[in-house]
Protein backbone atom coordinates (compact mmCIF):
# COMPACT_ATOMS: atom_id res chain seq x y z
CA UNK A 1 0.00 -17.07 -30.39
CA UNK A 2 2.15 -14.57 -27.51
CA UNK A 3 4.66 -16.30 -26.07
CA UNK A 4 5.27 -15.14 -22.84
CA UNK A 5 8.59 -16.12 -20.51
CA UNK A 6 8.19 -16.45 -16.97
CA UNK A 7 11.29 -16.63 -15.28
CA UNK A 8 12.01 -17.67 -11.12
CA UNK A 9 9.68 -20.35 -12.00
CA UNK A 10 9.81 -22.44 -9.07
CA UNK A 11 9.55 -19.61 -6.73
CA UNK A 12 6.35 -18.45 -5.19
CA UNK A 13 4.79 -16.14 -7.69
CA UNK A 14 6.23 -18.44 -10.65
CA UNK A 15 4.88 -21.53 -9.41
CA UNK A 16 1.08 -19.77 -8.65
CA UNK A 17 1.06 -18.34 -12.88
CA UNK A 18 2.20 -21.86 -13.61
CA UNK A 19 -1.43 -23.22 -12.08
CA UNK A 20 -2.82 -20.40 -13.58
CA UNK A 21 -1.64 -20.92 -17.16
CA UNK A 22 -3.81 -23.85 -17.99
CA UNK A 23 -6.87 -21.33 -17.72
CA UNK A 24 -5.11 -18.63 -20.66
CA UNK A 25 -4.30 -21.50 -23.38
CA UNK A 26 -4.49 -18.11 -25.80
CA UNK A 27 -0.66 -17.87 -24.92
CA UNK A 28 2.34 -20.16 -25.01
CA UNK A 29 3.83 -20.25 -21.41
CA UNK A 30 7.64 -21.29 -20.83
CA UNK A 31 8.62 -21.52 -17.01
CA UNK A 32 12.11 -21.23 -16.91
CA UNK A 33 14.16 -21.95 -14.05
CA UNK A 34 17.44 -20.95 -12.65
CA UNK A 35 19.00 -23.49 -15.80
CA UNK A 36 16.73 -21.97 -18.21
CA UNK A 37 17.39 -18.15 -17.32
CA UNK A 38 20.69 -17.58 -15.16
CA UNK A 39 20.07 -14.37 -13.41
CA UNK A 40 23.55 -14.73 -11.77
CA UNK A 41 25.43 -15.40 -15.02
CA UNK A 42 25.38 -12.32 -16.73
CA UNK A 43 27.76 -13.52 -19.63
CA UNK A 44 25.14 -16.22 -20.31
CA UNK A 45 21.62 -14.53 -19.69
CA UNK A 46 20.72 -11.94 -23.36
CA UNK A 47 21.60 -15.49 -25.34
CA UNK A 48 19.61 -17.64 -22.89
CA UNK A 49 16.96 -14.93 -23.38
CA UNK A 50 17.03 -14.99 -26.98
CA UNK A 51 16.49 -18.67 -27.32
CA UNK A 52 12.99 -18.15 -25.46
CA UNK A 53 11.72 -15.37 -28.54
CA UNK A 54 9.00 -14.06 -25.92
CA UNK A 55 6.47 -11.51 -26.85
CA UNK A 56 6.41 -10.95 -22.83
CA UNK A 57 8.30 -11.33 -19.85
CA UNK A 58 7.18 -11.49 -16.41
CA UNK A 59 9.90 -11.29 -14.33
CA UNK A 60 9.47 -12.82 -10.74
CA UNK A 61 13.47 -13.72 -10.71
CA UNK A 62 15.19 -12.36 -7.48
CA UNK A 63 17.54 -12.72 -4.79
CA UNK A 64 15.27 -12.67 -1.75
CA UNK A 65 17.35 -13.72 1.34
CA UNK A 66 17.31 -10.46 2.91
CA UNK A 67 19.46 -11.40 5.49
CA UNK A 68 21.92 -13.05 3.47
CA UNK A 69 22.00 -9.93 1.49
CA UNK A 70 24.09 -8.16 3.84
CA UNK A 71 27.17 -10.47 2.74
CA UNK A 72 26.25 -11.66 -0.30
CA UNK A 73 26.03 -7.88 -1.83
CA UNK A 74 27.63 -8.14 -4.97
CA UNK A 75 25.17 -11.17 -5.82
CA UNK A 76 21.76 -9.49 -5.10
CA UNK A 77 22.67 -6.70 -6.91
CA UNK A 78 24.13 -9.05 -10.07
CA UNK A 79 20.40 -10.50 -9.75
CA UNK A 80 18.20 -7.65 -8.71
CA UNK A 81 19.81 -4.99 -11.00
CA UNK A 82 22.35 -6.03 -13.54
CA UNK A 83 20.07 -9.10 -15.07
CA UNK A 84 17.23 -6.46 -14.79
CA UNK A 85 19.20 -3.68 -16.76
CA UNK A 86 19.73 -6.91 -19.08
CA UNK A 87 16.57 -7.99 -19.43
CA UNK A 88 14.81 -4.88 -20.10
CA UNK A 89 17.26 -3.93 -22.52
CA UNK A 90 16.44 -7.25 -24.46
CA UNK A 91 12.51 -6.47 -23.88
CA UNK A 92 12.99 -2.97 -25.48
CA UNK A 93 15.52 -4.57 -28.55
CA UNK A 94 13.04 -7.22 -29.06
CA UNK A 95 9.55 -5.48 -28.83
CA UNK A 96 8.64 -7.61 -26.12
CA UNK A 97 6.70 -5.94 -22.76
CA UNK A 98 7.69 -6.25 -19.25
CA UNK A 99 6.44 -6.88 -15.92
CA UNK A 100 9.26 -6.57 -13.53
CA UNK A 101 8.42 -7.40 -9.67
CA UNK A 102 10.10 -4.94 -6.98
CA UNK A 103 9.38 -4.42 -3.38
CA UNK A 104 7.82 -2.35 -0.34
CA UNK A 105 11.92 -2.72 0.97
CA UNK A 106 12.49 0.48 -1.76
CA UNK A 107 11.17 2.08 1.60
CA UNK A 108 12.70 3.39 4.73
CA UNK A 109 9.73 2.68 6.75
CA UNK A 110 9.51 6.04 8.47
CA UNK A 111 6.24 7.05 6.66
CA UNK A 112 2.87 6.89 9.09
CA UNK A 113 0.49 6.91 5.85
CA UNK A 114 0.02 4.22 3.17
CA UNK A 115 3.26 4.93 0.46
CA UNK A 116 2.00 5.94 -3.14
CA UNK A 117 4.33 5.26 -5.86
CA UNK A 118 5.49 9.10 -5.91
CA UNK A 119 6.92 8.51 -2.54
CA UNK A 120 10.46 9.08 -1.72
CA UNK A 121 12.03 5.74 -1.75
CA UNK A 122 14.83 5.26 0.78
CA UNK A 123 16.14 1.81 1.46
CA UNK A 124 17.55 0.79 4.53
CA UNK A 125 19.31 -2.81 3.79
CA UNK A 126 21.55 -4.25 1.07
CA UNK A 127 18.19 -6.00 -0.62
CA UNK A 128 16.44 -3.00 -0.60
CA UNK A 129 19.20 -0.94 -2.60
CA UNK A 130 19.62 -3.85 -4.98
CA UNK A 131 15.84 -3.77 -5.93
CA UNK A 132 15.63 -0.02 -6.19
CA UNK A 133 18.97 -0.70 -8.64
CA UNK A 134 16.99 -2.82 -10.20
CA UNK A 135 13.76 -0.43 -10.51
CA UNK A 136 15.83 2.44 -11.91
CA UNK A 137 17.77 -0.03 -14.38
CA UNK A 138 14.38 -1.06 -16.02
CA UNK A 139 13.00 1.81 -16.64
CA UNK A 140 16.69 3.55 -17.66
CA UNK A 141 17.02 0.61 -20.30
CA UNK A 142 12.97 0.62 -21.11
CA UNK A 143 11.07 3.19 -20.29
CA UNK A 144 7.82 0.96 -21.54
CA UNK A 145 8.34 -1.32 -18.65
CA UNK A 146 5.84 -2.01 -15.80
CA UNK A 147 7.05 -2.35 -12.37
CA UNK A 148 4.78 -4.36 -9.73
CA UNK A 149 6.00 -3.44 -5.88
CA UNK A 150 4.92 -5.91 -3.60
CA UNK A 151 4.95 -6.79 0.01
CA UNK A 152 5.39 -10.05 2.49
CA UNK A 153 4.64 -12.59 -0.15
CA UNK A 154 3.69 -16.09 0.71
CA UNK A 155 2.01 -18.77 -1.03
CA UNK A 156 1.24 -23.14 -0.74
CA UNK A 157 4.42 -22.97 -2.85
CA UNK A 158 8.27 -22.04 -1.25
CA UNK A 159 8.99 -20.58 2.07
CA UNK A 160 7.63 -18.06 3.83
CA UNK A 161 5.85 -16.11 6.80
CA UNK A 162 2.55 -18.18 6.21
CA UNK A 163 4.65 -21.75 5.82
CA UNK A 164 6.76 -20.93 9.22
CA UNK A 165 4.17 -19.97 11.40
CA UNK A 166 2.09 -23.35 10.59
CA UNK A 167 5.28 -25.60 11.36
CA UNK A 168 5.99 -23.45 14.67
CA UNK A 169 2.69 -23.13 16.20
CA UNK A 170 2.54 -26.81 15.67
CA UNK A 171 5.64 -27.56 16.91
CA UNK A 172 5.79 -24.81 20.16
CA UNK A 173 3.26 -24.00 22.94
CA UNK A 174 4.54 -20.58 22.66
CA UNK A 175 6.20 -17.77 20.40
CA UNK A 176 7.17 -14.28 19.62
CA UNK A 177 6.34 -12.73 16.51
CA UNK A 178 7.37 -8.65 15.71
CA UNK A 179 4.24 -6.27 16.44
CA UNK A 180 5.66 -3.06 15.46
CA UNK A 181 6.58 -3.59 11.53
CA UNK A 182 3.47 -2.62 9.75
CA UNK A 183 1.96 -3.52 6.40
CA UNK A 184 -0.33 -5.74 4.49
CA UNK A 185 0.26 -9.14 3.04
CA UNK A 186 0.18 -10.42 -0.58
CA UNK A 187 -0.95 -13.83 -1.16
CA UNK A 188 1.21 -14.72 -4.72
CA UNK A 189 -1.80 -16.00 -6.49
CA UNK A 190 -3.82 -12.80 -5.92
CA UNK A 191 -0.43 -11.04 -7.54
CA UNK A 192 -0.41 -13.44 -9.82
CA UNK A 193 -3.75 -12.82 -11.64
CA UNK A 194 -3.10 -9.62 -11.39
CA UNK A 195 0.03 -9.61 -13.60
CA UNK A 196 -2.51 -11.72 -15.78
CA UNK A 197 -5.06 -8.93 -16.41
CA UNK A 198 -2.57 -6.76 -16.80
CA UNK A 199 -1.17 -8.39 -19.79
CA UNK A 200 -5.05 -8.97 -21.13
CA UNK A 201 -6.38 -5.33 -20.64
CA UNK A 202 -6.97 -3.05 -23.79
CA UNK A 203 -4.09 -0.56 -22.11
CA UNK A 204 -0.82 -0.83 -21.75
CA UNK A 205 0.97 1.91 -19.08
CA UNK A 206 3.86 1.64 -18.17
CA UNK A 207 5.53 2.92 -14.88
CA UNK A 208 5.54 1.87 -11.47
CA UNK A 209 2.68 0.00 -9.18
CA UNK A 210 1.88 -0.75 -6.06
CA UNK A 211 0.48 -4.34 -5.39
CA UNK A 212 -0.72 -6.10 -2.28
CA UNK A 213 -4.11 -7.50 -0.28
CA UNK A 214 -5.95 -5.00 1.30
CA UNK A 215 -5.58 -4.52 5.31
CA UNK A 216 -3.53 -3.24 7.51
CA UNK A 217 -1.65 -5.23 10.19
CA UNK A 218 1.42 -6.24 12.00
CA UNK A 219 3.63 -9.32 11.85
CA UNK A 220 1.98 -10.25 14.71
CA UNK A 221 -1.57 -9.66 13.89
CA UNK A 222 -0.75 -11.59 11.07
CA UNK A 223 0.35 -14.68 13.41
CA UNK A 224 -2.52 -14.35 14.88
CA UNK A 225 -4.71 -14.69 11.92
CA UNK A 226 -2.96 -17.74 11.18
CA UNK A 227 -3.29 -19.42 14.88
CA UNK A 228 -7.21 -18.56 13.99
CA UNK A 229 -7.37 -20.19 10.81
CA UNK A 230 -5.22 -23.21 11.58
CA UNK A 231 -6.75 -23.49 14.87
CA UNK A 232 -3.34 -23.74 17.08
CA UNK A 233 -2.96 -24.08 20.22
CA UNK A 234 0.22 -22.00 20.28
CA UNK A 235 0.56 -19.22 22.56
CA UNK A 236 1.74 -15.75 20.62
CA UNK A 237 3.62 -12.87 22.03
CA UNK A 238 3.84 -10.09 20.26
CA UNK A 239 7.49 -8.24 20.74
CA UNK A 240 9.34 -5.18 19.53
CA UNK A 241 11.73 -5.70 16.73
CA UNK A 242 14.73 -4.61 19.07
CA UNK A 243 14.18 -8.02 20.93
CA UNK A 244 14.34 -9.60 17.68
CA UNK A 245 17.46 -8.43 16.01
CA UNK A 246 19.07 -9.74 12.62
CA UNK A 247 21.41 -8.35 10.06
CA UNK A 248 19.50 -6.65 8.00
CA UNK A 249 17.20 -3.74 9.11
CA UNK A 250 13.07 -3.95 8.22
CA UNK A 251 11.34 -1.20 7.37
CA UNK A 252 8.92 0.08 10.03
CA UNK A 253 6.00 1.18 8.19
CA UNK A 254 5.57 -0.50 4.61
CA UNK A 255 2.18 -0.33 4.26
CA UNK A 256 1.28 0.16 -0.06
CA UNK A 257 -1.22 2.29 -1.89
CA UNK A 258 -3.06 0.41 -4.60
CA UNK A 259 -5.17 3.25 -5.63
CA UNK A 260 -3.23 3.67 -9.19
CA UNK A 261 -3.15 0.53 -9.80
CA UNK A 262 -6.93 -0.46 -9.33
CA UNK A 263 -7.85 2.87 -11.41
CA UNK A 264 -5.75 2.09 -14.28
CA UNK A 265 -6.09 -1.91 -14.59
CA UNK A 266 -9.73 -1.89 -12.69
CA UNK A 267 -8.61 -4.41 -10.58
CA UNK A 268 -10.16 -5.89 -7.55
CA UNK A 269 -8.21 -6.54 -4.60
CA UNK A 270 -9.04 -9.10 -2.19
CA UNK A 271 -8.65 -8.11 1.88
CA UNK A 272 -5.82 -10.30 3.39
CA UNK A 273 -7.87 -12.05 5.24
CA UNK A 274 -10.12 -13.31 2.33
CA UNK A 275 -6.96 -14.37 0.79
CA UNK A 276 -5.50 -16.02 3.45
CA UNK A 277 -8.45 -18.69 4.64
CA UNK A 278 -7.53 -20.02 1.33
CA UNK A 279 -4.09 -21.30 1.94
CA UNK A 280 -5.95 -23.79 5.00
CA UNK A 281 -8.26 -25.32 2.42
């Protein structure tokens, strides 16, 4: 039986494989947390790897608080790039394969057409440069790895966009929501079953991938979908992101090409919307 390590359990796209696992019994599943795998203690992290012997790793382990990033700079890029180089070095050592998640923030945003994975990448904030760290690490260290970009994840499970936007518009008769940063949304348990048939099809092929619901929309068409489906009465404005500053820059455009990755894996990608009427059942 394939053991395979899932670390950043208890964040979104951990906790939506650990409801998935009971359906793929074929494999032995250990969800390890930030005690299990210590992305931030590098000293630590190759022996906490080895106790774990796993035949794969999907790691969905990151410093996320883009924000935050812009002080905290010498963590994110301990997590997002020196436990990657780690990590993929112990996946090549070991023989065991590698899904590493990235992001669209690789990006500069400028682009007016969905971004392939040949596209430039560009980042314009401290968590964006940590990923790509991270991205070029991986492959340096394993060149058998597979890389999964994604884009503004949410799920039932942590925070995010999805969660927010339910408190508010319950909370507030009115609010403002960006309508000028443009992309599509990934619901984590789409991503999630994704990394799944990955790991089941016939091929592996390693490289970089794209990976996110179909659609594209703003922030604020996005809000909008969610006053629909949670039937709000919330008012929402939609602004420019120069009336709603914060420390770290967003990428304008982010909007990803899934074209390679549906051709290779045959996957089939559910639109946004599909995906998101299933967070208000």
């Amino acid at each position: 039986m394939k053991r395979i390590l899932v670390t950043g359990a208890n964040g979104q796209l951990g906790s939506e494989l650990q409801v998935l696992s009971s359906k793929y019994s074929q494999y032995e599943w250990t969800f390890a947390d930030r005690t299990k795998i210590s992305l931030d203690k590098l000293d630590i992290l190759p022996t906490q790897l080895n106790e774990f012997k796993a035949d794969i790793i999907l790691n969905c382990g990151a410093y996320t608080a883009v924000d935050k990033a812009e002080t905290e700079k010498d963590l994110a890029f301990i997590v997002n790039s020196s436990a990657v180089e780690i990590i993929a070095k112990y996946a090549l050592e070991n023989s065991a394969k590698l899904i590493h998640v990235s992001t669209d923030y690789v990006f500069d945003g400028t682009s007016s057409t969905a971004l392939d994975e040949r596209t430039l990448t560009n980042p314009i904030n401290v968590y964006g440069e940590s990923k790509l760290a991270g991205e070029i690490e991986c492959l340096k260290q394993n060149p058998d790895s597979i890389i999964i970009r994604t884009s503004w994840v949410y799920s039932k499970f942590g925070n995010n966009f999805v969660k927010t936007m339910q408190r508010l518009m319950k909370e507030r008769k009115e609010i403002s929501v960006v309508n000028d940063q443009i992309g599509s949304p990934t619901y984590a348990a789409d991503l999630a079953q994704a990394m799944i048939d990955i790991i089941n099809a016939p091929n592996w092929a390693p490289g970089i991938y794209n990976y996110s619901n179909e659609g594209e929309i703003s922030w604020y068409e996005f809000a909008l979908n969610i006053k629909e489906l949670g039937n709000y009465n919330c008012r929402v404005n939609g602004i420019p992101s120069s009336s709603y500053p914060t420390p770290a820059k967003r990428p304008n455009y982010s909007l990803l090409d899934k074209n390679k990755i549906k051709s290779i894996y045959n996957l089939g990608i559910p639109n946004y919307k599909e995906s998101l009427k299933k967070i208000f059942i």
